[in-house]
Protein backbone atom coordinates (compact mmCIF):
# COMPACT_ATOMS: atom_id res chain seq x y z
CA UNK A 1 27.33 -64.03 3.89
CA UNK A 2 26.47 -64.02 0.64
CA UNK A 3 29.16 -63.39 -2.31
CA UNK A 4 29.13 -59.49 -4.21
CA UNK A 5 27.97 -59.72 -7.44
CA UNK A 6 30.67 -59.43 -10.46
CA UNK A 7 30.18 -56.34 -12.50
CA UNK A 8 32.05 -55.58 -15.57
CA UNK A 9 32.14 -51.66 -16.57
CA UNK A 10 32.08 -51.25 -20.28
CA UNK A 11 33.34 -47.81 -21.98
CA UNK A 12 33.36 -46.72 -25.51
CA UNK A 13 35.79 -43.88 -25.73
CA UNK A 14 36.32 -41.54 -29.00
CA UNK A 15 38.06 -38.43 -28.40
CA UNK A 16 37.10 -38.00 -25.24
CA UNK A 17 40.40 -36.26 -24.21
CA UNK A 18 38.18 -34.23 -21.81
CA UNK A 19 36.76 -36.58 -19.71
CA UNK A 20 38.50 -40.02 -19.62
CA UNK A 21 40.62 -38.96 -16.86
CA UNK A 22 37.77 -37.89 -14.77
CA UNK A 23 35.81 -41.30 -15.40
CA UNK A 24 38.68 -43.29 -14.76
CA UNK A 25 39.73 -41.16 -11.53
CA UNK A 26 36.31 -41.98 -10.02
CA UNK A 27 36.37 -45.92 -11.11
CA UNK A 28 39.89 -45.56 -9.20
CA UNK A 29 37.63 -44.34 -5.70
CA UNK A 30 35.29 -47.17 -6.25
CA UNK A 31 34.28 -48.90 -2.71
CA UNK A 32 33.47 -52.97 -3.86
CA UNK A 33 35.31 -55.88 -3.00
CA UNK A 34 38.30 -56.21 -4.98
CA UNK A 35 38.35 -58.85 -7.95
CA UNK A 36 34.71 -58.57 -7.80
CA UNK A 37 34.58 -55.89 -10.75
CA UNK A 38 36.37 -54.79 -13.74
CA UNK A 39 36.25 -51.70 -15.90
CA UNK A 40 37.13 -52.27 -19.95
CA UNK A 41 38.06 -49.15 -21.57
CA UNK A 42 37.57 -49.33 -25.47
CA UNK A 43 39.32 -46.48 -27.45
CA UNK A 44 38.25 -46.96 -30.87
CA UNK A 45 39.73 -44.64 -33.93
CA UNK A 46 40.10 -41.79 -31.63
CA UNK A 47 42.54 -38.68 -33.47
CA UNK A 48 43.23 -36.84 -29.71
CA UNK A 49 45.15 -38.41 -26.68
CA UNK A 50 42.03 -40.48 -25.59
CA UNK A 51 44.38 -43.25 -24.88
CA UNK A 52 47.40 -41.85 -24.17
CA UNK A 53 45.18 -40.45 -21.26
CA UNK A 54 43.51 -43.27 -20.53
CA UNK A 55 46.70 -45.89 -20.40
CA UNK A 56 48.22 -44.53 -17.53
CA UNK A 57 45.25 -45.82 -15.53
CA UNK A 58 45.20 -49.62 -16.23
CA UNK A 59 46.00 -51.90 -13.62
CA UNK A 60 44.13 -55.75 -12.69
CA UNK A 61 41.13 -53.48 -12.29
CA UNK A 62 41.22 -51.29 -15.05
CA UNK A 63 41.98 -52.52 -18.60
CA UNK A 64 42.33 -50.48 -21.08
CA UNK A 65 42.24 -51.24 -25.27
CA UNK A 66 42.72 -49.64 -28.54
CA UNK A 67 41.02 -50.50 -31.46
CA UNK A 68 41.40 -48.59 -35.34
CA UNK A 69 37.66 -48.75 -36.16
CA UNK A 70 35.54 -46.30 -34.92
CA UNK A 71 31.90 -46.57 -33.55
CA UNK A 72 29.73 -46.92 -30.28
CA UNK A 73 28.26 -50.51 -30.96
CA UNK A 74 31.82 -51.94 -32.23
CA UNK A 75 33.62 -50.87 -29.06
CA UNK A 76 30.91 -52.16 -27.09
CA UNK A 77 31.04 -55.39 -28.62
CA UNK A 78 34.48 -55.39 -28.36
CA UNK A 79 34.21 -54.77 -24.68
CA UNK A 80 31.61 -57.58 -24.21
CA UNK A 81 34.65 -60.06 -26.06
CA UNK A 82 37.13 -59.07 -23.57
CA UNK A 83 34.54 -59.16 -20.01
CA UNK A 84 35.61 -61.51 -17.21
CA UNK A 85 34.47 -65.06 -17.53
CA UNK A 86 33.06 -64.09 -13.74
CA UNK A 87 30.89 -61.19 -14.90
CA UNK A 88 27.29 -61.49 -13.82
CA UNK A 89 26.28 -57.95 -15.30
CA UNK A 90 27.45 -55.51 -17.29
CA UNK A 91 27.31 -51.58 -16.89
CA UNK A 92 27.43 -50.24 -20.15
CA UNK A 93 28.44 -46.34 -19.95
CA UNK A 94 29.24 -42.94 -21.78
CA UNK A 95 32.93 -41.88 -21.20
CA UNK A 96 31.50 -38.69 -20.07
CA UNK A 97 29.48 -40.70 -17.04
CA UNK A 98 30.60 -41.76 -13.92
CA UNK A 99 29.17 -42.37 -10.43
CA UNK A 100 30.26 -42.14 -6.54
CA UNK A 101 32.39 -44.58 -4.67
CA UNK A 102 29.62 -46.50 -3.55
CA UNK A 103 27.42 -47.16 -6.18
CA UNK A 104 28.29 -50.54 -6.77
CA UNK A 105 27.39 -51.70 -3.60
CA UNK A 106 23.99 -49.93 -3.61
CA UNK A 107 23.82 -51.92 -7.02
CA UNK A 108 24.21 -55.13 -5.44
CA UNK A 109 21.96 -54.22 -2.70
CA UNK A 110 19.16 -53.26 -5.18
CA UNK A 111 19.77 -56.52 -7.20
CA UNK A 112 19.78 -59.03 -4.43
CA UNK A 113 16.69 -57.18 -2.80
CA UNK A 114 14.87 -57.35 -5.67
CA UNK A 115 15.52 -60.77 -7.11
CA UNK A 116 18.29 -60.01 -9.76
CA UNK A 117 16.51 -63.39 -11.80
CA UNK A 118 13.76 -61.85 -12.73
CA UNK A 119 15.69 -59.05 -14.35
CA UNK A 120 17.45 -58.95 -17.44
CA UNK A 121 18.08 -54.84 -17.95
CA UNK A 122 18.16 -51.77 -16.48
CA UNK A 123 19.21 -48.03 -15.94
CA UNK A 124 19.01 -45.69 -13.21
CA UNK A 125 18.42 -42.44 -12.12
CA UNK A 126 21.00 -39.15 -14.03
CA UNK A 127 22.00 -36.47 -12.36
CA UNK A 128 23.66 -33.73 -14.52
CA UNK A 129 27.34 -32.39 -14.47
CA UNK A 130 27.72 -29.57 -13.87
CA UNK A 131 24.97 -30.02 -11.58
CA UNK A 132 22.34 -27.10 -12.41
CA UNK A 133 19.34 -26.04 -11.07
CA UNK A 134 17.81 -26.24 -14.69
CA UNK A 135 19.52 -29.42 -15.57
CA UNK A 136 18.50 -30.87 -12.62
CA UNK A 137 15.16 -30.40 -13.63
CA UNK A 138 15.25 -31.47 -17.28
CA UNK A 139 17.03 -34.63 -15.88
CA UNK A 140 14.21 -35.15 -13.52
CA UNK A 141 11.74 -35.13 -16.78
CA UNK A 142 14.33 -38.05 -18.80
CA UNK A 143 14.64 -39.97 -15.81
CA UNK A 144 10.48 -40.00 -15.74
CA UNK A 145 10.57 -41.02 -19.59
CA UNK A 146 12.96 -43.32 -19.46
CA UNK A 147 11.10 -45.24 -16.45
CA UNK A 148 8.06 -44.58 -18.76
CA UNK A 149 9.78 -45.98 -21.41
CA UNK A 150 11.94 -48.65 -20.36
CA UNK A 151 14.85 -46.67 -21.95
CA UNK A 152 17.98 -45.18 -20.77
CA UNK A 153 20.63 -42.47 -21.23
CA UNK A 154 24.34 -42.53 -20.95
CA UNK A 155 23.85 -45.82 -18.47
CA UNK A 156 22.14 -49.24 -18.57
CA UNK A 157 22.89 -52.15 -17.17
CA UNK A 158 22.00 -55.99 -18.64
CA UNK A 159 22.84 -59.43 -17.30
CA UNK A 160 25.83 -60.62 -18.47
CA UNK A 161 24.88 -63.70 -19.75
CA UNK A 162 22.01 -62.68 -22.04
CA UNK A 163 25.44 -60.88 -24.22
CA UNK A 164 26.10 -64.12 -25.54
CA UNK A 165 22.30 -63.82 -27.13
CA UNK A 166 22.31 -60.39 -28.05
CA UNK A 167 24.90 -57.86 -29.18
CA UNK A 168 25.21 -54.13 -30.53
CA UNK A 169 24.09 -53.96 -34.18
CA UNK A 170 27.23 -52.30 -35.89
CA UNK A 171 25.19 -50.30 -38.40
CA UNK A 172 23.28 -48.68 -36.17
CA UNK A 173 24.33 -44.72 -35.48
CA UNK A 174 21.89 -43.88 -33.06
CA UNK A 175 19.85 -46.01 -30.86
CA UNK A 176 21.69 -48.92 -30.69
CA UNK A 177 21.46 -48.92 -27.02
CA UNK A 178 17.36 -48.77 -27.58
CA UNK A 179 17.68 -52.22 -29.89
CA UNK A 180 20.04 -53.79 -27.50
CA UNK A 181 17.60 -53.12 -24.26
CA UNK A 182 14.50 -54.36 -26.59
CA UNK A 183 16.20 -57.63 -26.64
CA UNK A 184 17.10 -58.02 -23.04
CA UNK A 185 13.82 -57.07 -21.90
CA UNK A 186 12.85 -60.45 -24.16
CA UNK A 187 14.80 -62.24 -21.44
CA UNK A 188 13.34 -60.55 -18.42
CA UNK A 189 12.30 -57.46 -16.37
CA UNK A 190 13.45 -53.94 -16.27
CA UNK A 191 14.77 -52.18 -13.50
CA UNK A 192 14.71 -48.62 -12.49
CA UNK A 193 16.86 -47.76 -9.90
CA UNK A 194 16.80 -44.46 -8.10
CA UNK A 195 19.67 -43.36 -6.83
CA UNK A 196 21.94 -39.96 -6.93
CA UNK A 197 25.14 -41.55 -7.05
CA UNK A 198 25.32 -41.45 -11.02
CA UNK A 199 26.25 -38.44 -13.33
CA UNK A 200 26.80 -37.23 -16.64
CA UNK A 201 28.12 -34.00 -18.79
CA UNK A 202 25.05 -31.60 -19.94
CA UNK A 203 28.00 -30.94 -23.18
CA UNK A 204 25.22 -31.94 -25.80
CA UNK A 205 22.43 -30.59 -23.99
CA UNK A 206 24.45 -27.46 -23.72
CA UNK A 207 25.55 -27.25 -27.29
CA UNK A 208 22.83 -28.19 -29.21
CA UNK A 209 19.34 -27.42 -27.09
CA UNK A 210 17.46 -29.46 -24.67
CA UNK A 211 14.22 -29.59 -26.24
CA UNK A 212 15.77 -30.20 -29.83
CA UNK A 213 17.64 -33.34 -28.69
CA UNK A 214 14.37 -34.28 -26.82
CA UNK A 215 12.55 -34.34 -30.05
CA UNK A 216 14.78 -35.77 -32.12
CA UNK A 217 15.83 -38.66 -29.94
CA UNK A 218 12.20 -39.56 -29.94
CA UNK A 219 11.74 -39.03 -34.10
CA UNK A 220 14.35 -41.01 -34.07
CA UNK A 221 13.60 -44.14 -31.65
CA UNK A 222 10.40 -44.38 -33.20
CA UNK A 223 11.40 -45.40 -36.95
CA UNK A 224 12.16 -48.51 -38.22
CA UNK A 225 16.07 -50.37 -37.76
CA UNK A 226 16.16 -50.46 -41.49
CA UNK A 227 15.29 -46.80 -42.06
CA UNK A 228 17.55 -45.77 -37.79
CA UNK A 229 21.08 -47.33 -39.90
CA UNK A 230 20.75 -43.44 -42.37
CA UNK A 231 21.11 -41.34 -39.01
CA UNK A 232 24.41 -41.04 -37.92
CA UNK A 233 24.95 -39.85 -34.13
CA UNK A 234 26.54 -36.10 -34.08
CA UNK A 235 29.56 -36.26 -32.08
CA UNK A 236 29.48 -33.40 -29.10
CA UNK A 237 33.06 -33.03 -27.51
């Protein structure tokens, strides 16, 4: 019988009071063969109980770190430093996100079906929480765009071994996770994988407007790195 694939679960986590519990109470449910994941928890310059909250949950699965500068791209790099030397690919997600019990093994079932060596990065299917009719359906439209695209929101997933090529560019406020997924896709295919088993909070879509965000992450993605490092990501908690 063939081995389960090693995935390491990478999450950035500034003041997100709200939510780390919940993410960390479903990585607790998670149906894989033990010592055949690993979920790093990066609180970086958070000024609420993020880690206080988040602590309580580390065990040989769960490991949980604080670092004093803040950003999405440093934690994630820090992350990426502190993966298991076993790691064959790394989830990279929003501390807001988190998916059923079983998704990992529908993961490796999707990988090792399709030939995981001719892929190098990836996302999946969103479904919204709190799970809307009208969310679903605006989720239904980013999950077309970002198969379109070859993009992702609040989850992607890239081969570990292409992070020793390819890292998070520090400057970057928004769409680091675009520049990081440009490189991978150097290395190899992208994936798309449909499932329902993966969800995220609508708290940004709520706050600031669905079609505004649509627009501006767009403006956005399409300008240059050099002119990308002025915008600075609005944080929604």
């Amino acid at each position: 019988m063939e081995a389960p694939l090693f995935f390491s679960i990478i999450i950035p986590a500034h003041n997100e009071e709200k939510y780390i519990e919940r993410t960390l109470s479903y990585i607790q449910k998670i149906d894989y063969p033990s010592g055949s994941f690993e979920a790093i928890i990066v609180e970086n310059g958070s000024t609420d109980a993020t880690y206080a909250k988040a602590n309580p949950f580390e065990n040989n699965t769960i490991k949980v770190f604080s670092i004093s500068q803040k950003g999405v791209s440093v934690a994630r790099n820090a992350g990426v430093a502190r993966h298991n030397k076993n790691s064959q690919w790394t989830i990279f997600m929003d501390a807001d996100t988190f998916f059923e019990p079983g998704f990992l093994k529908e993961l490796d079932t999707f990988l090792k079906r399709e030939r995981a060596s001719s892929y190098s990065v990836g996302t999946t299917m969103i479904e919204p929480f709190p799970n809307r009719l009208g969310a679903r359906l605006w989720f239904r439209f980013y999950d077309f765009g970002h198969w379109l695209t070859k993009t992702s929101y609040a989850l992607f997933i890239v081969r570990t071994d292409l992070l020793q090529k390819i890292s998070f560019d520090e400057k970057l406020k928004m769409g680091e996770d675009l520049r990081a997924i440009e490189e991978a896709r150097r290395h190899g295919k992208f994936f798309f994988l449909r499932t329902n088993s993966v969800y995220t909070s609508t708290r940004r879509f709520d706050k600031e407007g669905w079609v505004k965000i649509f627009f501006v992450w767009i403006f956005v993605a399409m300008l240059p790195q050099s002119i990308q490092r002025r915008f600075e990501y609005k944080i929604t908690r």
